[in-house]
Each structure stands twice: as structure tokens, then as C-alpha cells.
N, C-alpha and C. Protein backbone atom coordinates (compact mmCIF):
# COMPACT_ATOMS: atom_id res chain seq x y z
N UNK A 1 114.36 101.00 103.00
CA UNK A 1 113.90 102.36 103.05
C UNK A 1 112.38 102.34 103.10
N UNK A 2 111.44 103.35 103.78
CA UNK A 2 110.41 103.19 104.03
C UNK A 2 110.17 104.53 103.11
N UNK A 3 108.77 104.59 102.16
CA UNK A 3 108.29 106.04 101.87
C UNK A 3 107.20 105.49 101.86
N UNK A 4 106.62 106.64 102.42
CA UNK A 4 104.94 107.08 102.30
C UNK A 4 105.25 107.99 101.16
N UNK A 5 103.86 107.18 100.13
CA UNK A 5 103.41 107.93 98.85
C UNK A 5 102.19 108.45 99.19
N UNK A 6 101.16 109.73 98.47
CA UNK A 6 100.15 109.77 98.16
C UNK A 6 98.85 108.12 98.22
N UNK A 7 99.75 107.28 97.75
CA UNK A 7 98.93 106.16 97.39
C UNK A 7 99.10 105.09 98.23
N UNK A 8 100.17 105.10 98.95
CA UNK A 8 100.68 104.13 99.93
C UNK A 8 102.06 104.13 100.76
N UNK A 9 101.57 103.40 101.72
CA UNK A 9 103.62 102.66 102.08
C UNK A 9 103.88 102.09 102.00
N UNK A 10 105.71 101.64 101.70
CA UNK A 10 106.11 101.05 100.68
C UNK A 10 107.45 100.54 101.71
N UNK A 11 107.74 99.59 101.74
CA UNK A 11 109.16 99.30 102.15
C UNK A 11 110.20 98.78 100.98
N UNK A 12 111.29 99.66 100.84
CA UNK A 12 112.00 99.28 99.72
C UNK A 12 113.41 98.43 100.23
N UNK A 13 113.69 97.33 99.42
CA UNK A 13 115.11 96.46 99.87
C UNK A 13 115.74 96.19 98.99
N UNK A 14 116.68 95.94 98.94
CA UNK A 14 118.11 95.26 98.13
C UNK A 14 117.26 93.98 97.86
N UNK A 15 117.15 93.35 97.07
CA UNK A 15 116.76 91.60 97.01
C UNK A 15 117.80 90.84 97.36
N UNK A 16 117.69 90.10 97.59
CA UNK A 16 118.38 88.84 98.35
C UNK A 16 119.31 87.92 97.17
N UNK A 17 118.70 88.13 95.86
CA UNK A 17 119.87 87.55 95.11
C UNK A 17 119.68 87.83 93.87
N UNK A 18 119.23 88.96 93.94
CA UNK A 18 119.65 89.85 92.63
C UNK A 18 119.87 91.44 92.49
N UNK A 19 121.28 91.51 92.05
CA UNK A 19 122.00 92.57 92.56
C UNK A 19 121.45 93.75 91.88
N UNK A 20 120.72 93.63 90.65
CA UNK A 20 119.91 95.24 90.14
C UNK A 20 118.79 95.18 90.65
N UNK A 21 118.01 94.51 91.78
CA UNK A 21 116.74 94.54 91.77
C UNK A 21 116.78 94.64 93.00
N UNK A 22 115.28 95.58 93.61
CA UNK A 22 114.59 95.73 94.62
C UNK A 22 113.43 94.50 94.66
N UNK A 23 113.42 94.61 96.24
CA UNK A 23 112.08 94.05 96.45
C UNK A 23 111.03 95.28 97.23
N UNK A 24 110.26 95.24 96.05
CA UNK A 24 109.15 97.00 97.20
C UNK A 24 108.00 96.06 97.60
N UNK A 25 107.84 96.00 98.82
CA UNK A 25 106.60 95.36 99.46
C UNK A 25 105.57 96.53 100.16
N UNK A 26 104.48 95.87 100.27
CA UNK A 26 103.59 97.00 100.78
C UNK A 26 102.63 96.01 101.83
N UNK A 27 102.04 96.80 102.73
CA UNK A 27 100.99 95.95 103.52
C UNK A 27 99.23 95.79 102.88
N UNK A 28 99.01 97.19 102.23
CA UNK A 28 98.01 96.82 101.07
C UNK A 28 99.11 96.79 100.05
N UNK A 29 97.82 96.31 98.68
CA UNK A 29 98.00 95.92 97.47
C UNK A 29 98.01 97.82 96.16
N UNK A 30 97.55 98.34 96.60
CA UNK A 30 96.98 99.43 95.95
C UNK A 30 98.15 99.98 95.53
N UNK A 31 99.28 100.80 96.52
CA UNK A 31 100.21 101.47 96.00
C UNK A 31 101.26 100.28 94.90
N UNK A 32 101.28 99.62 95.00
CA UNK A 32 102.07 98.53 93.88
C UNK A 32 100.89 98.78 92.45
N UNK A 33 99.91 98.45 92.96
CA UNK A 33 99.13 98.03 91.87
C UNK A 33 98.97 99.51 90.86
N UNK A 34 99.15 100.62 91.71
CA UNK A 34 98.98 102.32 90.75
C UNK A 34 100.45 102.18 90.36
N UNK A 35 101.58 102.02 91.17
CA UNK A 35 102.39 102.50 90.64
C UNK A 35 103.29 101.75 89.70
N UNK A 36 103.28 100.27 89.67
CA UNK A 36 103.91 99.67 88.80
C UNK A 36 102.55 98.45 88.83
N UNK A 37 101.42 99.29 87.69
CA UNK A 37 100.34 98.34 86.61
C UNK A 37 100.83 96.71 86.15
N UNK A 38 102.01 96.93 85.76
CA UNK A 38 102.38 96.37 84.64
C UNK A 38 103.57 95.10 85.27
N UNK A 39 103.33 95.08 86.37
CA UNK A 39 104.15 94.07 87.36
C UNK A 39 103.45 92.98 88.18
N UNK A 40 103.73 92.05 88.32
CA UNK A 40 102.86 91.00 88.62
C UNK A 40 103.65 91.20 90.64
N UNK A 41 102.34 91.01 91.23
CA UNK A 41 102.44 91.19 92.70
C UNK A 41 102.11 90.23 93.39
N UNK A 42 103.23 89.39 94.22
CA UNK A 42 103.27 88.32 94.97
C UNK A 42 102.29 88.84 96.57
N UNK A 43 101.68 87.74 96.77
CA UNK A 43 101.08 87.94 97.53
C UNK A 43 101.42 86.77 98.70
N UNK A 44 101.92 86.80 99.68
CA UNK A 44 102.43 86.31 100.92
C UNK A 44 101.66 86.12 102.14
N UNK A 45 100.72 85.08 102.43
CA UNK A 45 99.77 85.57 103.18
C UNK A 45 100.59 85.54 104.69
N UNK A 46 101.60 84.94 105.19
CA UNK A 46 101.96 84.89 106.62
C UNK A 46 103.30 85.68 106.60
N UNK A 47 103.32 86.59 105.30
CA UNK A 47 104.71 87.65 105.56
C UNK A 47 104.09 88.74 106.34
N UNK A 48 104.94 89.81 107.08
CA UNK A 48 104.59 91.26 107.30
C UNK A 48 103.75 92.18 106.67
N UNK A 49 104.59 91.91 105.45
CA UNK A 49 104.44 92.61 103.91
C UNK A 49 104.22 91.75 103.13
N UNK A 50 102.59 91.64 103.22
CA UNK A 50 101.94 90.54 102.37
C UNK A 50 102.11 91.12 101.03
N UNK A 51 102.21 92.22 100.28
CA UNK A 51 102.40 92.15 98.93
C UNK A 51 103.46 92.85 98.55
N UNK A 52 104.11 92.25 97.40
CA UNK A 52 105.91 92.14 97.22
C UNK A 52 105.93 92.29 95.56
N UNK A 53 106.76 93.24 95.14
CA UNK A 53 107.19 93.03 93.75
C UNK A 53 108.48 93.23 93.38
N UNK A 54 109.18 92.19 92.86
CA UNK A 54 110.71 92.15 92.26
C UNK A 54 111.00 92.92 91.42
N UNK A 55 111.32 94.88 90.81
CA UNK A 55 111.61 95.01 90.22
C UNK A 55 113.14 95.77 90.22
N UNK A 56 113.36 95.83 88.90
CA UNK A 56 115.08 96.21 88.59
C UNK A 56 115.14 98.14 89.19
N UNK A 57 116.14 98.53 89.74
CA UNK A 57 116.57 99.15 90.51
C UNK A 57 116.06 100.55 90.07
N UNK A 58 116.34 100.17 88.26
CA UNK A 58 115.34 101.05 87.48
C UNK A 58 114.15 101.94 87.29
N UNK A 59 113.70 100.85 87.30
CA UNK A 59 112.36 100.89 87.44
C UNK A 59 111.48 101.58 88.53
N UNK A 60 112.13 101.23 89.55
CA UNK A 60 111.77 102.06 90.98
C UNK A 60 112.13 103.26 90.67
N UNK A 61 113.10 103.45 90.63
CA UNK A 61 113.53 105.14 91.22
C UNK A 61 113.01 106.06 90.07
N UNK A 62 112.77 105.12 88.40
CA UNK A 62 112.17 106.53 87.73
C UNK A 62 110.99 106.95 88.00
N UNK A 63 110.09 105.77 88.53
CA UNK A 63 108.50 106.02 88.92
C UNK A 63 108.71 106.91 90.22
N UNK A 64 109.61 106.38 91.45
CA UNK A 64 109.59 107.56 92.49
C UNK A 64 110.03 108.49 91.88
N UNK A 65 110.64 109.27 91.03
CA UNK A 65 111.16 110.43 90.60
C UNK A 65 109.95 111.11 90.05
N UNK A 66 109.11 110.23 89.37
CA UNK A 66 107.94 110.98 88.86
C UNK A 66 106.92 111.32 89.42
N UNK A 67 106.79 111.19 90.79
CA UNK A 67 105.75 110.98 91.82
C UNK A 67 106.57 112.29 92.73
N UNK A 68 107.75 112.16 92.99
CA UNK A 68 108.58 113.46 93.39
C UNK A 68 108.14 114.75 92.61
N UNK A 69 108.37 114.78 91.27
CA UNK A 69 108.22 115.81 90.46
C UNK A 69 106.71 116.05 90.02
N UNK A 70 105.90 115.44 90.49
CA UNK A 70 104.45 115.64 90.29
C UNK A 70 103.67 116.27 91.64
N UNK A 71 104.54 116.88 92.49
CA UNK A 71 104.09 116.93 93.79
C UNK A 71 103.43 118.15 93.63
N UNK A 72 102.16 118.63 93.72
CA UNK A 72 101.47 120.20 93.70
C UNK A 72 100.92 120.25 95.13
N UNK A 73 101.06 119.94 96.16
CA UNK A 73 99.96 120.38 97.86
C UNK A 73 101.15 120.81 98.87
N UNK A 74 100.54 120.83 99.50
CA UNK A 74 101.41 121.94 100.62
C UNK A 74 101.44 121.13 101.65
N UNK A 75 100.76 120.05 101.91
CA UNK A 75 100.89 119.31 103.02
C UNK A 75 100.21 117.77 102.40
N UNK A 76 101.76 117.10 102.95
CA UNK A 76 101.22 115.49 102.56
C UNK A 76 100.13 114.84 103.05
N UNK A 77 100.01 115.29 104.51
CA UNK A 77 98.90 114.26 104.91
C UNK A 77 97.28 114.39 104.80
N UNK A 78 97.40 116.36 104.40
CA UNK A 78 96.05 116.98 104.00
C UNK A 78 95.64 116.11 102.59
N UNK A 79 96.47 115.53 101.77
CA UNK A 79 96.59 115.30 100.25
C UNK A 79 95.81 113.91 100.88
N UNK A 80 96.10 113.28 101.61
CA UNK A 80 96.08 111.38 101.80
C UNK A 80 94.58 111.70 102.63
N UNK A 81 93.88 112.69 103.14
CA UNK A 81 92.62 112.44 103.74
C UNK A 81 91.64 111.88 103.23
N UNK A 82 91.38 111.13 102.05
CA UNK A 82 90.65 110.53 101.18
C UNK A 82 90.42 108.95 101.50
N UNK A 83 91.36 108.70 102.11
CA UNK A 83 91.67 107.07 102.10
C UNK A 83 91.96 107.07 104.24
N UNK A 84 91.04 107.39 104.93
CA UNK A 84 90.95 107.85 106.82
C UNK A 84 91.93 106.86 106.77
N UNK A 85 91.90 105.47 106.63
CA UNK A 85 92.69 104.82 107.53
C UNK A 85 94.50 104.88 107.60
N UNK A 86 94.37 105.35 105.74
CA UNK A 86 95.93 105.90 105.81
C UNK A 86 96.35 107.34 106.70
N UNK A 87 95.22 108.17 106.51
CA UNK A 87 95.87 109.49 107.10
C UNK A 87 95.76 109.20 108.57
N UNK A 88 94.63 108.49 109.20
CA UNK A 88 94.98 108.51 110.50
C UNK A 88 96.58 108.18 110.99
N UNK A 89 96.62 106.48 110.34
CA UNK A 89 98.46 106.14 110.17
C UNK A 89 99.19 107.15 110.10
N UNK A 90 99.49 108.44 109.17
CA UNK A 90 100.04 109.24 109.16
C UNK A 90 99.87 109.77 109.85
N UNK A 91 99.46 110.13 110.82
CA UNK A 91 98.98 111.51 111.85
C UNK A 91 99.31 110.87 113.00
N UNK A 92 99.30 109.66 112.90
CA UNK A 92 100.21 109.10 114.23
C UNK A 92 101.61 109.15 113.89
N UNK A 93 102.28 108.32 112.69
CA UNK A 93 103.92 108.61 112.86
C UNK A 93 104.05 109.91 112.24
N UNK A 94 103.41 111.09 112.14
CA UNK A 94 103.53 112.39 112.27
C UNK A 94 103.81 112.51 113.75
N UNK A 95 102.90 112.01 114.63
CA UNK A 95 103.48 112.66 116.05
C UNK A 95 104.23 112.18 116.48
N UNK A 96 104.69 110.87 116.24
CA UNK A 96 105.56 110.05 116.93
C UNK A 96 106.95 110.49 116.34
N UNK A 97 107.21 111.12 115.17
CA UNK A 97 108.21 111.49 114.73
C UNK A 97 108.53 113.20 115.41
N UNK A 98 107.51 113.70 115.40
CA UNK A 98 107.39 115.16 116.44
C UNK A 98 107.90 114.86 117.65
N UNK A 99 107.52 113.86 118.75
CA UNK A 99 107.66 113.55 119.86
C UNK A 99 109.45 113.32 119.64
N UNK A 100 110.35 112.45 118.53
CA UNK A 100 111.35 112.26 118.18
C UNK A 100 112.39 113.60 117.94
N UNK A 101 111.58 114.69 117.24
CA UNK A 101 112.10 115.71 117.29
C UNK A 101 112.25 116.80 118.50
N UNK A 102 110.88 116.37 119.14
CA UNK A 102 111.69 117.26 120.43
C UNK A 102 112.76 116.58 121.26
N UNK A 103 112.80 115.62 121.74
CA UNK A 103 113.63 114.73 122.30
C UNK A 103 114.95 115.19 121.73
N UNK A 104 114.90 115.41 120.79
CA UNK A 104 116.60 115.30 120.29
C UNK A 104 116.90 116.53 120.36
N UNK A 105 115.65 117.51 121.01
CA UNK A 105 116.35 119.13 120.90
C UNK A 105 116.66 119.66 122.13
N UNK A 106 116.60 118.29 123.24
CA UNK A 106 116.92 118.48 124.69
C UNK A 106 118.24 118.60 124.82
């Protein structure tokens, strides 16, 4: 599963051999590092997703829940203009997902 946070993007997976745990990787370090402090973050230099953290299934979804329920702006990508190189990112698969939506309304 892919989410764009306020703080980053995040690719979330099943781990490979442990059945309560995710692996959430990110391409920066930042959104791991705000949202789970307290987790040690593998760093991969010839992966995709150079930074990776193993946590229990737990753990993820109460921090996304709290990041859900903390939401006060009216528009995500107005919120992320602080950090250009993310919102530009966003403002492209903003259109590219627009371009997706008209297509499918042919």
C-alpha cells in the first residue's frame, strides 16, 4: 500500500517472514524518523526504498490512525508546500491520477 503523509511517502508490505509485521519503507528518511522516533531504520543503499523499518502490524495502523484523526486543512497538497520537492511530486501524481480519472469516465 502506498500513502502520502503530511511528512512523507511511505510504501507499506506484509514482511516476508513475519506474519504480525510490516515492512514501511520510504525513499527519504524523515517520514519514518517523525513517525516512528523510537524505531531503528535500516538503511539500504542499492534498494528502491533505501529506508525500511520492521514494525508489528500494530504499531503502524495506530500511528496512521492518529495522523488520520489529526487532519485540520482542506487540501493535502496546500498542507505539504513547505517541503517544494514533495509537493511538486504531489502535483504531478495529482495529475496523473486526474488524467486516470478522466479516462475511466470515457
Amino acid at each position: 500500500m502506498w500513502i502520502f503523509t503530511k511528512h512523507g511517502f511511505l510504501s507499506i508490505v506484509q514482511h516476508n517472514s513475519m506474519e504480525s509485521y510490516f515492512q514501511v519503507k520510504s525513499r527519504v528518511i524523515e517520514p519514518l524518523e517523525i513517525l516512528w522516533p523510537d524505531h531503528d531504520i535500516e538503511v539500504i543503499s542499492w534498494a528502491d526504498y533505501r529506508f525500511r523499518i520492521t514494525i508489528s502490524k500494530d504499531d503502524v495502523v495506530s500511528v496512521l490512525a492518529d495522523e488520520i484523526n489529526v487532519i485540520d486543512y482542506t487540501s493535502f497538497k496546500n498542507q505539504c508546500e513547505k517541503d517544494e520537492w514533495y509537493h511538486h511530486a504531489l502535483t504531478r501524481i495529482w495529475g496523473i491520477m486526474y488524467n486516470f480519472q478522466q479516462r475511466r469516465e470515457l
